[in-house]
N, C-alpha and C. Protein backbone atom coordinates (compact mmCIF):
# COMPACT_ATOMS: atom_id res chain seq x y z
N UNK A 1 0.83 -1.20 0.00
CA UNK A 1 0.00 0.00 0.00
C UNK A 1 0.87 1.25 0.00
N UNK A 2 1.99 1.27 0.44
CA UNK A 2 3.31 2.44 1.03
C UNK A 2 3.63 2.81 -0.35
N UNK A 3 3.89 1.39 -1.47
CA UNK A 3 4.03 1.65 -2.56
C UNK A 3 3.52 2.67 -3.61
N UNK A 4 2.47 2.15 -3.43
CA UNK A 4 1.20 2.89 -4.02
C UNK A 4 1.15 4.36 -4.07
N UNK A 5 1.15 5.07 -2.62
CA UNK A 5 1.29 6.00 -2.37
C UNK A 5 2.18 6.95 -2.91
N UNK A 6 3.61 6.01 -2.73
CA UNK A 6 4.35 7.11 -3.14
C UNK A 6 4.98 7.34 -4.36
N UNK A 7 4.44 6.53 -5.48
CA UNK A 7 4.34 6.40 -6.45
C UNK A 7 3.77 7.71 -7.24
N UNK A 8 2.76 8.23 -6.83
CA UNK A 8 2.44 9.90 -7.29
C UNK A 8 3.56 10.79 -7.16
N UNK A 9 4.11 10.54 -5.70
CA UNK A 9 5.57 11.78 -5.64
C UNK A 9 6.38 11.20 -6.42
N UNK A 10 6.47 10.14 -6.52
CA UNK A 10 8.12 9.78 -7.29
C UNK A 10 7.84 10.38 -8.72
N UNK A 11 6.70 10.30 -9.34
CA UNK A 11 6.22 10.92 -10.41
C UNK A 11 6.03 12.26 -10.67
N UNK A 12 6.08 12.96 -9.58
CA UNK A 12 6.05 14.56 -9.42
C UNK A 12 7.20 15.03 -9.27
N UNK A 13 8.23 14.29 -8.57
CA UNK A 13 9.62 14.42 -8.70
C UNK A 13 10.37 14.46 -9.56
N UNK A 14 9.95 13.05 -10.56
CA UNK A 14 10.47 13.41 -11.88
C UNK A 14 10.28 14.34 -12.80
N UNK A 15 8.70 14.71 -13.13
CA UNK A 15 8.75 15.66 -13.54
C UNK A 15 9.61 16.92 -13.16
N UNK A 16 9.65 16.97 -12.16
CA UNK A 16 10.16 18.36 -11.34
C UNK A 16 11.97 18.38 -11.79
N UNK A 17 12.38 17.44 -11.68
CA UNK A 17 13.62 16.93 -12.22
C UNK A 17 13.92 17.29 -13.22
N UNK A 18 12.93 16.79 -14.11
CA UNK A 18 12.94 16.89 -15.42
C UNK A 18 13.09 18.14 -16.21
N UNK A 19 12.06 19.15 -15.74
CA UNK A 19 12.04 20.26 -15.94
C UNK A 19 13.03 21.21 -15.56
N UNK A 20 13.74 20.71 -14.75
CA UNK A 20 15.08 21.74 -14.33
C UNK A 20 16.23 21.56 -14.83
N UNK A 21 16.34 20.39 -15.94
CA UNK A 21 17.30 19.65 -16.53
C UNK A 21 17.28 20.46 -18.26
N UNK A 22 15.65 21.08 -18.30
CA UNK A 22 15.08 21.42 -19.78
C UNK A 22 15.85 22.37 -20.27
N UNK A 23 17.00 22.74 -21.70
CA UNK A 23 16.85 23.66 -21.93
C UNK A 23 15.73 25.11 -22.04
N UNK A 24 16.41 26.16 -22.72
CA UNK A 24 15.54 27.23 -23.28
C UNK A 24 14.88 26.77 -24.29
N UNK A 25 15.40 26.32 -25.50
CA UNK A 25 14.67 25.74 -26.54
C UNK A 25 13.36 24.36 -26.34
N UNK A 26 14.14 23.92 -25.11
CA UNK A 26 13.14 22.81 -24.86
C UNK A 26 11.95 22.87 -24.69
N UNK A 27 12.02 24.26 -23.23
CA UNK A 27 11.06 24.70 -22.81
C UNK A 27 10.03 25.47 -24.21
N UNK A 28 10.54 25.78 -24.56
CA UNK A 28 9.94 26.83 -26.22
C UNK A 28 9.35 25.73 -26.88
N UNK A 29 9.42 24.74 -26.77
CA UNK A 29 8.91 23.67 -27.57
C UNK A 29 7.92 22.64 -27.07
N UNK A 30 7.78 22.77 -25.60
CA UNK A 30 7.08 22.04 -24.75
C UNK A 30 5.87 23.04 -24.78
N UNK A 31 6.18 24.31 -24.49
CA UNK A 31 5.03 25.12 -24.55
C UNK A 31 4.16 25.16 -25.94
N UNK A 32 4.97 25.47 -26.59
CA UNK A 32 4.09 25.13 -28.13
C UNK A 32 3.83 24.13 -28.47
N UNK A 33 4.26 22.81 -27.88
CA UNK A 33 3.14 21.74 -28.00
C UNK A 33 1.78 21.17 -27.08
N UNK A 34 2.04 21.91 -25.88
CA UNK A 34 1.03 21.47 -24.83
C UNK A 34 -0.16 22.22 -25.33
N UNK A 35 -1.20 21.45 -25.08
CA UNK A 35 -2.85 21.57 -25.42
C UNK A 35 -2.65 22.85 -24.73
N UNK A 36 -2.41 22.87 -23.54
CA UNK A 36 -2.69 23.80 -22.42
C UNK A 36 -1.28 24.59 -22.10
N UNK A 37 -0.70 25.23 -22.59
CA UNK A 37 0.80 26.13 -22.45
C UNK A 37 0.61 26.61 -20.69
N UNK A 38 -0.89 26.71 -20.29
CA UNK A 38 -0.46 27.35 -18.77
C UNK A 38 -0.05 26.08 -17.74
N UNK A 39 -0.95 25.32 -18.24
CA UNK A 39 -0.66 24.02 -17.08
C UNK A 39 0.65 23.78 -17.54
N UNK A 40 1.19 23.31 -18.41
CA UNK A 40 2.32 22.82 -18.93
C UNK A 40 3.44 24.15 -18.25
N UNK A 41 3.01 25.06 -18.16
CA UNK A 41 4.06 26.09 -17.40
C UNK A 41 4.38 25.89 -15.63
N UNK A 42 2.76 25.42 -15.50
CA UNK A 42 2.20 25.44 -14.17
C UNK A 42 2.92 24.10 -13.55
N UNK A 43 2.80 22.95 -14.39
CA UNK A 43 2.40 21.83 -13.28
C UNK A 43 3.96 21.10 -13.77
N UNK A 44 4.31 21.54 -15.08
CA UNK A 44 6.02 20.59 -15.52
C UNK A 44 7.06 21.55 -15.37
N UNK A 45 6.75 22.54 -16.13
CA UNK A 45 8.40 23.59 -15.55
C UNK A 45 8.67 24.18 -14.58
N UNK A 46 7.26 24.08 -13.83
CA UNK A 46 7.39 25.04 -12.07
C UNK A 46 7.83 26.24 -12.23
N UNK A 47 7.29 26.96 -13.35
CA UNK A 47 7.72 28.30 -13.09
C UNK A 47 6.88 29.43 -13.12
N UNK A 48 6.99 30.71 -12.71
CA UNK A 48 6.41 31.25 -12.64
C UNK A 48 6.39 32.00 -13.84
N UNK A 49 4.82 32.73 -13.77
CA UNK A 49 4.32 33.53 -15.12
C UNK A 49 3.44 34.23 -14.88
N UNK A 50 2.81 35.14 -16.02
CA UNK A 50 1.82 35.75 -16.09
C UNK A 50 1.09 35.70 -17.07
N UNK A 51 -0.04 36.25 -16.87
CA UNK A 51 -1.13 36.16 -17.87
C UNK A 51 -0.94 37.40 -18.61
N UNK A 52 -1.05 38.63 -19.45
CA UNK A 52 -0.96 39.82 -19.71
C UNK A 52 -1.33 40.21 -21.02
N UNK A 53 -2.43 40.77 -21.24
CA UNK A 53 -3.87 41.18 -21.78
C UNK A 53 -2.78 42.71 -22.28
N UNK A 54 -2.87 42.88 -23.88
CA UNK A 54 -2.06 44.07 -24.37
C UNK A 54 -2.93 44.47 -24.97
N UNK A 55 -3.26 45.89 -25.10
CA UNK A 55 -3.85 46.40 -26.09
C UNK A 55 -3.03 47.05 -26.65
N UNK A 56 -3.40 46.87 -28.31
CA UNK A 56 -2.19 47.60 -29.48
C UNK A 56 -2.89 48.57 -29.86
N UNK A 57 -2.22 49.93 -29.17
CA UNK A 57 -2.37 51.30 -29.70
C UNK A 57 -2.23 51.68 -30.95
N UNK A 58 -0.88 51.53 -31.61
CA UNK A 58 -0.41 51.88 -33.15
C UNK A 58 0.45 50.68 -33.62
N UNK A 59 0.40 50.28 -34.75
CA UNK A 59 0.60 49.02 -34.88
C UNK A 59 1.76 49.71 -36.46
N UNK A 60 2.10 50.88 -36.16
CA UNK A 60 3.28 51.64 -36.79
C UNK A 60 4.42 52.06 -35.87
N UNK A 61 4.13 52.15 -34.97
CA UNK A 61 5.29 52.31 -33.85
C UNK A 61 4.91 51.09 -32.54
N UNK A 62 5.37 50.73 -32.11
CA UNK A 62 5.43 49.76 -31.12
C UNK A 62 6.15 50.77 -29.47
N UNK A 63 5.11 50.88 -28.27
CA UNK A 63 5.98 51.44 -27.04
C UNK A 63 6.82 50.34 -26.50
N UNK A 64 6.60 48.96 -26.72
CA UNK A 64 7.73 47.99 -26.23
C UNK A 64 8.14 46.84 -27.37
N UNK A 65 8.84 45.74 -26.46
CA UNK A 65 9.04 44.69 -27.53
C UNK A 65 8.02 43.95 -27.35
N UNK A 66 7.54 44.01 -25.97
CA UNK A 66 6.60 43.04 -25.59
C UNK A 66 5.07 42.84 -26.56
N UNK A 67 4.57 44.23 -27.08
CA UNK A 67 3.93 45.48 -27.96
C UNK A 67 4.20 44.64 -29.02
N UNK A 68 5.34 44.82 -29.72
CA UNK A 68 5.65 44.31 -30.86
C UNK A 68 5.08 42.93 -30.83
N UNK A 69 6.16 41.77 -30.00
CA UNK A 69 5.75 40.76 -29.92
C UNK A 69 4.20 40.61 -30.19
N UNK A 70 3.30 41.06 -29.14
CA UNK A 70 1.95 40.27 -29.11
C UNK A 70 0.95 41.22 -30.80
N UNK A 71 1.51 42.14 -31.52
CA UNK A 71 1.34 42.01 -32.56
C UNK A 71 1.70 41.21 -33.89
N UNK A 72 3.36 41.39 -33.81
CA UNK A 72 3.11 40.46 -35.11
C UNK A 72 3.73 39.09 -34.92
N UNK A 73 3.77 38.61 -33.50
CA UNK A 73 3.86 37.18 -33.04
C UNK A 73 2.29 36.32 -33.73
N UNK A 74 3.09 34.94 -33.93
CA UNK A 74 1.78 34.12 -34.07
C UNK A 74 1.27 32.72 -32.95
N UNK A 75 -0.24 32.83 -33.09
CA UNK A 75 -0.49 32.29 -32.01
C UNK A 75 0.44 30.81 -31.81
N UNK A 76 -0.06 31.08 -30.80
CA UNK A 76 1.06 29.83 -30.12
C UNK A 76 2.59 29.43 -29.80
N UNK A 77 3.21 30.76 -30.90
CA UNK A 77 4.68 30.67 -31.00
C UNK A 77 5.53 31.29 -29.71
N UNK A 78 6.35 31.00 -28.99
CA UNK A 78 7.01 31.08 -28.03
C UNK A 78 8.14 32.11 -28.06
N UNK A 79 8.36 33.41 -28.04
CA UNK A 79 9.77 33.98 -28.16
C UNK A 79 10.96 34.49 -26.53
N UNK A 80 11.26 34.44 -27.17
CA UNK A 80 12.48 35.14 -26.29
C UNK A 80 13.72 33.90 -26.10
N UNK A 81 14.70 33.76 -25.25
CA UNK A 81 14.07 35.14 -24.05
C UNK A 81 14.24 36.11 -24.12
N UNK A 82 13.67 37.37 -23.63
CA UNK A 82 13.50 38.75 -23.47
C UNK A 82 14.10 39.42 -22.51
N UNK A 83 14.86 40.31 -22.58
CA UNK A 83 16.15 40.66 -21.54
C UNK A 83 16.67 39.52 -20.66
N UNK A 84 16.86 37.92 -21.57
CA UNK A 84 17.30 37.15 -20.70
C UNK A 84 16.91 36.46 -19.60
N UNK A 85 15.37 37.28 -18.83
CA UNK A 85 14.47 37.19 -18.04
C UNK A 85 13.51 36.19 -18.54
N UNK A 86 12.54 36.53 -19.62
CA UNK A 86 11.26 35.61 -19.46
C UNK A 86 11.09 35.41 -21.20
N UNK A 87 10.54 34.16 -21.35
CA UNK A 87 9.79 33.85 -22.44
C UNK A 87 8.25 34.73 -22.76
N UNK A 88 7.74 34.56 -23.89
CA UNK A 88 6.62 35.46 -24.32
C UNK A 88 6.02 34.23 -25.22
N UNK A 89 4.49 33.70 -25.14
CA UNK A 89 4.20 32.94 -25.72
C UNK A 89 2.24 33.68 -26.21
N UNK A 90 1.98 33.85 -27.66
CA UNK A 90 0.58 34.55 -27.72
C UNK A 90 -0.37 33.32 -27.36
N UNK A 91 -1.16 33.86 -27.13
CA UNK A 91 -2.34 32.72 -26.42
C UNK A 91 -3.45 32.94 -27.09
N UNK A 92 -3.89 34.32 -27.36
CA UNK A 92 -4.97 34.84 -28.43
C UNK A 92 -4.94 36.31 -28.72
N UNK A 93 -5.57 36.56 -29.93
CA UNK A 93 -6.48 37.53 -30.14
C UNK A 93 -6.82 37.89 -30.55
N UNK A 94 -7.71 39.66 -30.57
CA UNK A 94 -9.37 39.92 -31.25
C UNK A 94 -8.82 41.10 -31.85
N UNK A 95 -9.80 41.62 -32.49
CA UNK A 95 -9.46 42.68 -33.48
C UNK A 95 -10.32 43.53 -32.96
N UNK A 96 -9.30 44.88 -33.56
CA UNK A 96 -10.32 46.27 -33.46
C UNK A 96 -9.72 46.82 -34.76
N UNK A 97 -10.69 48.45 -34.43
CA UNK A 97 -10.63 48.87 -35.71
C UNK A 97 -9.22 49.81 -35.91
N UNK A 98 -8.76 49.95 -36.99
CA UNK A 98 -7.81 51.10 -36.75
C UNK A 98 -7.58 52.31 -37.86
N UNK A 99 -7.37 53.26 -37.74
CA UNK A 99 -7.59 54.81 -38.56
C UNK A 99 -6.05 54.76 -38.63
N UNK A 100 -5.41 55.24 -39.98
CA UNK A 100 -4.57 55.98 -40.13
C UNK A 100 -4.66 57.60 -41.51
N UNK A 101 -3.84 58.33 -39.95
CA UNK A 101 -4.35 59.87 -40.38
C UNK A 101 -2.53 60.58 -40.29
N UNK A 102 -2.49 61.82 -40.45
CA UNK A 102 -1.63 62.89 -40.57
C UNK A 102 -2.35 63.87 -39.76
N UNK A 103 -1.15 64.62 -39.10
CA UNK A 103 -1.89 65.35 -38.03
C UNK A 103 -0.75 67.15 -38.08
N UNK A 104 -1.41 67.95 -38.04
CA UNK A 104 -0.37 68.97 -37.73
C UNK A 104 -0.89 69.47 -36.59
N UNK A 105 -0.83 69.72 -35.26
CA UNK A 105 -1.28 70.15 -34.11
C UNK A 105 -0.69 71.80 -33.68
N UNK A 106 -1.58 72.14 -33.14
CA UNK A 106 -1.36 74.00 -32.78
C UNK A 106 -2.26 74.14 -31.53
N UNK A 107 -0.63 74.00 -30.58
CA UNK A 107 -1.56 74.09 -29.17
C UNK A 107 -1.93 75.30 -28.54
N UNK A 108 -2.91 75.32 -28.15
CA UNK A 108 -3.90 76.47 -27.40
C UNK A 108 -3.37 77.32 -26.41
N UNK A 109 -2.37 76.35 -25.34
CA UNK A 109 -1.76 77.01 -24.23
C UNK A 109 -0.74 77.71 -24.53
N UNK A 110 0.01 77.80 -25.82
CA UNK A 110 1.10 78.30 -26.66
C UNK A 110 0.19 79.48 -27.76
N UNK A 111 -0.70 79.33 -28.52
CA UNK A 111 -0.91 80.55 -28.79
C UNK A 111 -2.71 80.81 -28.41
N UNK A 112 -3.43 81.45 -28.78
CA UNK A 112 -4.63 82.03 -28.49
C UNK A 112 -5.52 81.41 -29.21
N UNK A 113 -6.34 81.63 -28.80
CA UNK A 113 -7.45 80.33 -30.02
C UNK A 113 -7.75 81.56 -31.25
N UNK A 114 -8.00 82.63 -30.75
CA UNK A 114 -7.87 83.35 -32.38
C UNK A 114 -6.39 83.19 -33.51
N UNK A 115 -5.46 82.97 -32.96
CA UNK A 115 -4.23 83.07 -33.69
C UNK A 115 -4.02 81.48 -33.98
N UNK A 116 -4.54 80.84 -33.30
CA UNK A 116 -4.87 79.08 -33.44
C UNK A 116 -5.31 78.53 -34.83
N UNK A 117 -6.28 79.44 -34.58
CA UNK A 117 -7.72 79.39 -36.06
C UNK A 117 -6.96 80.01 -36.54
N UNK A 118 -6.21 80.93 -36.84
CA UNK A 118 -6.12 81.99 -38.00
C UNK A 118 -5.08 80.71 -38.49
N UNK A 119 -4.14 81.07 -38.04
CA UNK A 119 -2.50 79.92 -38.31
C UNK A 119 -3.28 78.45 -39.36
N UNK A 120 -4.01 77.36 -38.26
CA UNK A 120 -4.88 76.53 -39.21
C UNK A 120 -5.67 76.86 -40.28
N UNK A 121 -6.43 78.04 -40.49
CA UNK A 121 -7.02 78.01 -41.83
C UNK A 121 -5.71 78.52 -42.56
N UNK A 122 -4.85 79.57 -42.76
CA UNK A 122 -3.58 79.64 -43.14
C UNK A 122 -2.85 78.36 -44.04
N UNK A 123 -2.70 77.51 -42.80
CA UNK A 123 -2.18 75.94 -43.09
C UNK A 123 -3.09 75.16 -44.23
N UNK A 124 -4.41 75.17 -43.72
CA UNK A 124 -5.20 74.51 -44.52
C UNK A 124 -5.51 75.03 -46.36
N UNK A 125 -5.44 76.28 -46.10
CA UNK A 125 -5.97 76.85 -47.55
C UNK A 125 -3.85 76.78 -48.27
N UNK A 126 -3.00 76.73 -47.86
CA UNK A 126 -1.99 76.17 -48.79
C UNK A 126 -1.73 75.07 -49.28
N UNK A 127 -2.20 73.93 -48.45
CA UNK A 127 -2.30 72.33 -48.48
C UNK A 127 -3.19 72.46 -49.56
N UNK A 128 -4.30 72.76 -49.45
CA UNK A 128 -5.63 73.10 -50.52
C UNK A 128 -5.27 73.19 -51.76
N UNK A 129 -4.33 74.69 -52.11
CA UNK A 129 -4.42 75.38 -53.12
C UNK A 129 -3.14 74.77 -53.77
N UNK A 130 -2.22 73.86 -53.17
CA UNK A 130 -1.06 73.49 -53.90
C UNK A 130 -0.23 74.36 -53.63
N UNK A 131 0.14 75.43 -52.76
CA UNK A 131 1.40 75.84 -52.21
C UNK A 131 2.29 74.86 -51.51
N UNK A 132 1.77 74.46 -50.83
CA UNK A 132 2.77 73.99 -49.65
C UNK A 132 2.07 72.47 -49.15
N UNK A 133 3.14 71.19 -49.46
CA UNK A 133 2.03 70.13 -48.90
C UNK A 133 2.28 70.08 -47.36
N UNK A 134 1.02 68.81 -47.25
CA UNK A 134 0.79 68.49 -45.82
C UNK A 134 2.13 68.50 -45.19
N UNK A 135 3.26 67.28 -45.75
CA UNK A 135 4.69 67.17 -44.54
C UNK A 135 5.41 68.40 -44.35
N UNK A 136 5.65 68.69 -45.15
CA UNK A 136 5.98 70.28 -45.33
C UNK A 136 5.32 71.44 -43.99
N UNK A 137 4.28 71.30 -44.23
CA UNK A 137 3.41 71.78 -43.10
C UNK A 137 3.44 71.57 -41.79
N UNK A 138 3.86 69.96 -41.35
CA UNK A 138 3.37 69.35 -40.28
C UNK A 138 5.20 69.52 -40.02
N UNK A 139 5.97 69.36 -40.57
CA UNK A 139 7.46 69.70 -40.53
C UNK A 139 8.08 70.73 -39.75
N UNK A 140 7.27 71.85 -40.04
CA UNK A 140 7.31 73.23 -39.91
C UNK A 140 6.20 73.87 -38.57
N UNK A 141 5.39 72.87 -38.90
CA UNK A 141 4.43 73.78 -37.72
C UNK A 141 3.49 73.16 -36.83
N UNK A 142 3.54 71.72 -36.72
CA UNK A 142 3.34 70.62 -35.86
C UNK A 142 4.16 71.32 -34.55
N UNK A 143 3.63 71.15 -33.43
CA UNK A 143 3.84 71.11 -31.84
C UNK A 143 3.79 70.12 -31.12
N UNK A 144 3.42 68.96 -32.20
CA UNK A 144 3.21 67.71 -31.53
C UNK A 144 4.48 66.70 -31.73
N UNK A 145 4.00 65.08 -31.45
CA UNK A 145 5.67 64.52 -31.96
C UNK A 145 5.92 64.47 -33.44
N UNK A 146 4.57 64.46 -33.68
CA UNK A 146 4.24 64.14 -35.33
C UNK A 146 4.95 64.92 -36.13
N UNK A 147 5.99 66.47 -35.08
CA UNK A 147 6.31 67.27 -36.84
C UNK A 147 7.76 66.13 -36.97
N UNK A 148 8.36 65.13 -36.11
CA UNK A 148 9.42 64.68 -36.77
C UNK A 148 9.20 63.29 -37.46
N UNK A 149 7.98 63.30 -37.80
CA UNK A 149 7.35 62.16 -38.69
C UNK A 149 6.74 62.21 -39.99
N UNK A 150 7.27 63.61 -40.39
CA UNK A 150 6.10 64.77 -41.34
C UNK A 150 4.65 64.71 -41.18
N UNK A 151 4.48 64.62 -40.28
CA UNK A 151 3.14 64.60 -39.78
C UNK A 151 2.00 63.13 -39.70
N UNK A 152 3.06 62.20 -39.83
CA UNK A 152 2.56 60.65 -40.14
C UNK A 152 2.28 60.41 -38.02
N UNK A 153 1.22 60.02 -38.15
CA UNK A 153 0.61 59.20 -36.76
C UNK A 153 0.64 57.89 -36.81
N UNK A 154 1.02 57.19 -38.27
CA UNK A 154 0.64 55.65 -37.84
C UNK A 154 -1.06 55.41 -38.05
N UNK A 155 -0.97 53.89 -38.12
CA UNK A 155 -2.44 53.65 -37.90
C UNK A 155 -2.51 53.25 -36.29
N UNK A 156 -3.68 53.94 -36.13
CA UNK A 156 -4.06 54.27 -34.53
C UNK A 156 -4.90 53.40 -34.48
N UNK A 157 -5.45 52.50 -32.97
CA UNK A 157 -6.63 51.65 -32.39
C UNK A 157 -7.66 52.57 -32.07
N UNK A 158 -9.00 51.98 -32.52
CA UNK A 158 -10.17 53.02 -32.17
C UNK A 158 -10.31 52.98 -30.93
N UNK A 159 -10.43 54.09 -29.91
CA UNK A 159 -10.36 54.50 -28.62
C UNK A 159 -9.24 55.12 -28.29
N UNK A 160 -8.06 55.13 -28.92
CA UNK A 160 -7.05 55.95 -28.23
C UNK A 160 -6.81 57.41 -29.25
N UNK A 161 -7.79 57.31 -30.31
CA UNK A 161 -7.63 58.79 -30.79
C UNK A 161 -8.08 59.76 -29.66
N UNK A 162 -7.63 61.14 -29.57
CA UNK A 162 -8.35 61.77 -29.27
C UNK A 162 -10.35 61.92 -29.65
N UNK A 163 -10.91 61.72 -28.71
CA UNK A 163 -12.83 61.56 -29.12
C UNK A 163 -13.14 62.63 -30.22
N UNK A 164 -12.51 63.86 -30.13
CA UNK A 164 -13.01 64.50 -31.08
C UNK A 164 -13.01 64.20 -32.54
N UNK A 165 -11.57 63.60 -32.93
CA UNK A 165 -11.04 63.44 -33.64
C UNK A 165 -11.72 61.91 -34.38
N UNK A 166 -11.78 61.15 -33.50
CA UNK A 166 -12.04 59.67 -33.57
C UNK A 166 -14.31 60.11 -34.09
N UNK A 167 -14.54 60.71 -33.25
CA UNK A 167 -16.11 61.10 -34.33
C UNK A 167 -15.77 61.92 -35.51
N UNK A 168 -15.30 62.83 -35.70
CA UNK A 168 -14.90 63.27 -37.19
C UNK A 168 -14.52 62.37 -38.39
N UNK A 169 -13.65 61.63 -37.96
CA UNK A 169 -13.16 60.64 -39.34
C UNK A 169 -14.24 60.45 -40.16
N UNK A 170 -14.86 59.45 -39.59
CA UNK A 170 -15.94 58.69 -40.26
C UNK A 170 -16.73 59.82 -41.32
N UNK A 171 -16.63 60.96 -41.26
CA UNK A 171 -17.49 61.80 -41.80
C UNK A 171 -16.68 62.13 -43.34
N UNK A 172 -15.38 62.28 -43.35
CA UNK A 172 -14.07 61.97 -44.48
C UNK A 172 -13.96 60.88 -45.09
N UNK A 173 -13.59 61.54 -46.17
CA UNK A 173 -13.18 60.14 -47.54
C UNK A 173 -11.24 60.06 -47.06
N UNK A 174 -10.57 59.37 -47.84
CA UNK A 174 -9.52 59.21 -47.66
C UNK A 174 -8.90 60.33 -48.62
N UNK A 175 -7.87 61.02 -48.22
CA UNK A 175 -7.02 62.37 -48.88
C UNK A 175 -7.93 63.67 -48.05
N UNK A 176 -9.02 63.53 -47.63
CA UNK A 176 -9.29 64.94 -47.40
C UNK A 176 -8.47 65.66 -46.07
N UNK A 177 -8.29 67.02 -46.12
CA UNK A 177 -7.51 67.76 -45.09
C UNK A 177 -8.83 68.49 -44.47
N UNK A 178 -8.83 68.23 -42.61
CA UNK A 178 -9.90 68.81 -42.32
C UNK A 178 -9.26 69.44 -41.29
N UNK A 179 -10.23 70.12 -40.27
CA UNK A 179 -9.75 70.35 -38.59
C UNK A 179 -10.72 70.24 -37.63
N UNK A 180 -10.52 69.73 -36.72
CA UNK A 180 -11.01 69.18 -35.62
C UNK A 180 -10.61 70.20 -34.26
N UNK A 181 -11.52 70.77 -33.72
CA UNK A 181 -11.19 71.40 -32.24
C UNK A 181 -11.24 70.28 -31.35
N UNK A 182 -10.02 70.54 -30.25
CA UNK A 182 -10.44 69.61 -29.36
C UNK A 182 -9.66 70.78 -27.86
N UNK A 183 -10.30 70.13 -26.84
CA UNK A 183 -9.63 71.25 -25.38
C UNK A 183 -8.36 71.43 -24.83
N UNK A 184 -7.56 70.77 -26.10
CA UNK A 184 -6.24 71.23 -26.35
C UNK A 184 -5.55 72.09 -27.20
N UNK A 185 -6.24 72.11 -28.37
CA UNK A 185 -5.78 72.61 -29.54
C UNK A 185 -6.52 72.43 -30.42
N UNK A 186 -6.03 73.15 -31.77
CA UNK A 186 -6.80 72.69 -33.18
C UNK A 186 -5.61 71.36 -34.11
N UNK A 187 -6.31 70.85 -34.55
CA UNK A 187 -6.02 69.41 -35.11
C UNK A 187 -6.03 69.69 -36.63
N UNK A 188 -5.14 69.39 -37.44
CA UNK A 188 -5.22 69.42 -39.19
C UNK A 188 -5.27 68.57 -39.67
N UNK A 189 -6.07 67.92 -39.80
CA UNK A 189 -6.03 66.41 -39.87
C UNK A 189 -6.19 65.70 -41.12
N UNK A 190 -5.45 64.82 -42.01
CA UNK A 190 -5.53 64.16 -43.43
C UNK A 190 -6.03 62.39 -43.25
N UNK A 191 -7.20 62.33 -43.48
CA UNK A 191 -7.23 60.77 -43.71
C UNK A 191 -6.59 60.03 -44.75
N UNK A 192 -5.25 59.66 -44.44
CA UNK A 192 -4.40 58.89 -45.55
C UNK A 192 -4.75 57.94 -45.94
N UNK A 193 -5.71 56.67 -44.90
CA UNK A 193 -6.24 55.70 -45.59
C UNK A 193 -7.88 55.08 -44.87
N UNK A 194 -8.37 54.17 -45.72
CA UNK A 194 -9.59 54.10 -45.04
C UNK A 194 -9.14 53.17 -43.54
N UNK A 195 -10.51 53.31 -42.42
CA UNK A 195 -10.28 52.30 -41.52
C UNK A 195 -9.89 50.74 -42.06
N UNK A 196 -9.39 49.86 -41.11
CA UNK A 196 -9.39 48.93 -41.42
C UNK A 196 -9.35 48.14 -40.11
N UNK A 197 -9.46 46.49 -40.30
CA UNK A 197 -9.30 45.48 -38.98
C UNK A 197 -8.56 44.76 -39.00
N UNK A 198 -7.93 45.07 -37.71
CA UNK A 198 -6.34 44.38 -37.69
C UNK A 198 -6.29 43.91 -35.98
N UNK A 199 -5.06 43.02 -35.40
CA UNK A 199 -5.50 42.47 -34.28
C UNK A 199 -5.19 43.79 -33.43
N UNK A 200 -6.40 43.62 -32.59
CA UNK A 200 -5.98 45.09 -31.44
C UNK A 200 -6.15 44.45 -29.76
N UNK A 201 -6.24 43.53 -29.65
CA UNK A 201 -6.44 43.06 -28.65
C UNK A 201 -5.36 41.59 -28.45
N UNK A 202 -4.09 41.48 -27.42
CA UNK A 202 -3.63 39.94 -27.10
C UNK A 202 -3.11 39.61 -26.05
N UNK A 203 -3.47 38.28 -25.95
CA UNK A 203 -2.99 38.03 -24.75
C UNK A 203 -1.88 36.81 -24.86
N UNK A 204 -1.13 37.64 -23.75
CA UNK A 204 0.40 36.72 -23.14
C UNK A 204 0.57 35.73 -22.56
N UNK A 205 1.46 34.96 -22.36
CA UNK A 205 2.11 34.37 -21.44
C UNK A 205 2.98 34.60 -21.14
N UNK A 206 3.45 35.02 -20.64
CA UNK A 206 4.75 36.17 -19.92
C UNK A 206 5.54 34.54 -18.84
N UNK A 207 6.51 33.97 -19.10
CA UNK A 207 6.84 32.66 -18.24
C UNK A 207 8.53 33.41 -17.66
N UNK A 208 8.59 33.55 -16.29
CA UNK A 208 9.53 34.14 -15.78
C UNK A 208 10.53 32.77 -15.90
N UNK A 209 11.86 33.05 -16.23
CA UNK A 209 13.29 31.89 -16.62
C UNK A 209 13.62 32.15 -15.07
């Protein structure tokens, strides 16, 4: 009966053994084959992890690697390691919508909202008339980060535009130059391309080495 018993630990041992014996690659390969990547993190490599739910803001600039990763990683694939620290494995995800626009910004607390407006229609009627294009513009007279991008924002996730901005679009074809007030500033805004759906929502496995 003594047998019996301890026959579960000797089996938990090994595993446990086992797993501390695993390379990096091993581990990268155990995870991408287990039905279940958390148990398989949980109950054979004994290590610790996290779960971690990313939402992708601009899917033209990335704020981390991690960012990067859970965009143009594919499901199930395992990377790193990542500063040497932890593996990154995608687990899923959903889509949202995303806008990409051009922006020249003219902030309010810097000049007056009459000299705001004046400056933007200024801006706008040269873009218009073929004087002077948009980068040119946004180069020169952007306040935002955008003038060292010629005025390129990337395609943005719906919800992190500014609201003003994010109800205006929809009302634009693609190429038009408009402006948008918002309680920061006035906005010059070019829809470069139509919306589209791309993944905006993923989730991690973050497995600490």
């Amino acid at each position: 009966m003594k047998h019996f018993l301890l026959l579960p630990l000797f089996l938990m041992l090994m595993f446990f053994l086992q797993a501390q014996k695993l390379t990096v690659a091993q581990m990268k390969a155990g995870m991408e084959k287990a039905p279940n990547p958390v148990a398989y993190v949980r109950q054979v490599l004994k290590k610790n992890y996290k779960i971690d739910s990313i939402s992708i803001v601009n899917t033209t600039r990335f704020l981390s690697l991690a960012d990067s990763i859970a965009y143009t990683g594919k499901l199930g694939k395992v990377y790193g390691p990542v500063e040497n620290k932890y593996l990154i494995q995608v687990l899923g995800k959903a889509p949202n919508q995303f806008n990409r626009i051009s922006q020249i910004f003219i902030d309010t607390s810097t000049f007056t909202f009459r000299i705001a407006d004046s400056l933007a229609n200024s801006i706008v009627q040269r873009i218009k008339d073929g004087t002077a294009s948009f980068e040119d513009m946004a180069s020169t007279y952007s306040m935002g980060g955008e003038s060292s991008t010629q005025g390129d924002v990337g395609w943005m996730a719906r919800g992190f535009l500014v609201p003003e901005i994010e109800r205006e679009l929809p009302k634009h074809k693609k190429g038009e130059v408009f402006k948008v007030w918002s309680r920061t500033g006035v906005h010059i805004l070019k829809k470069t391309a139509d919306p589209k759906q791309d993944a905006g929502f993923v989730l991690l496995l973050r497995v600490i080495l």
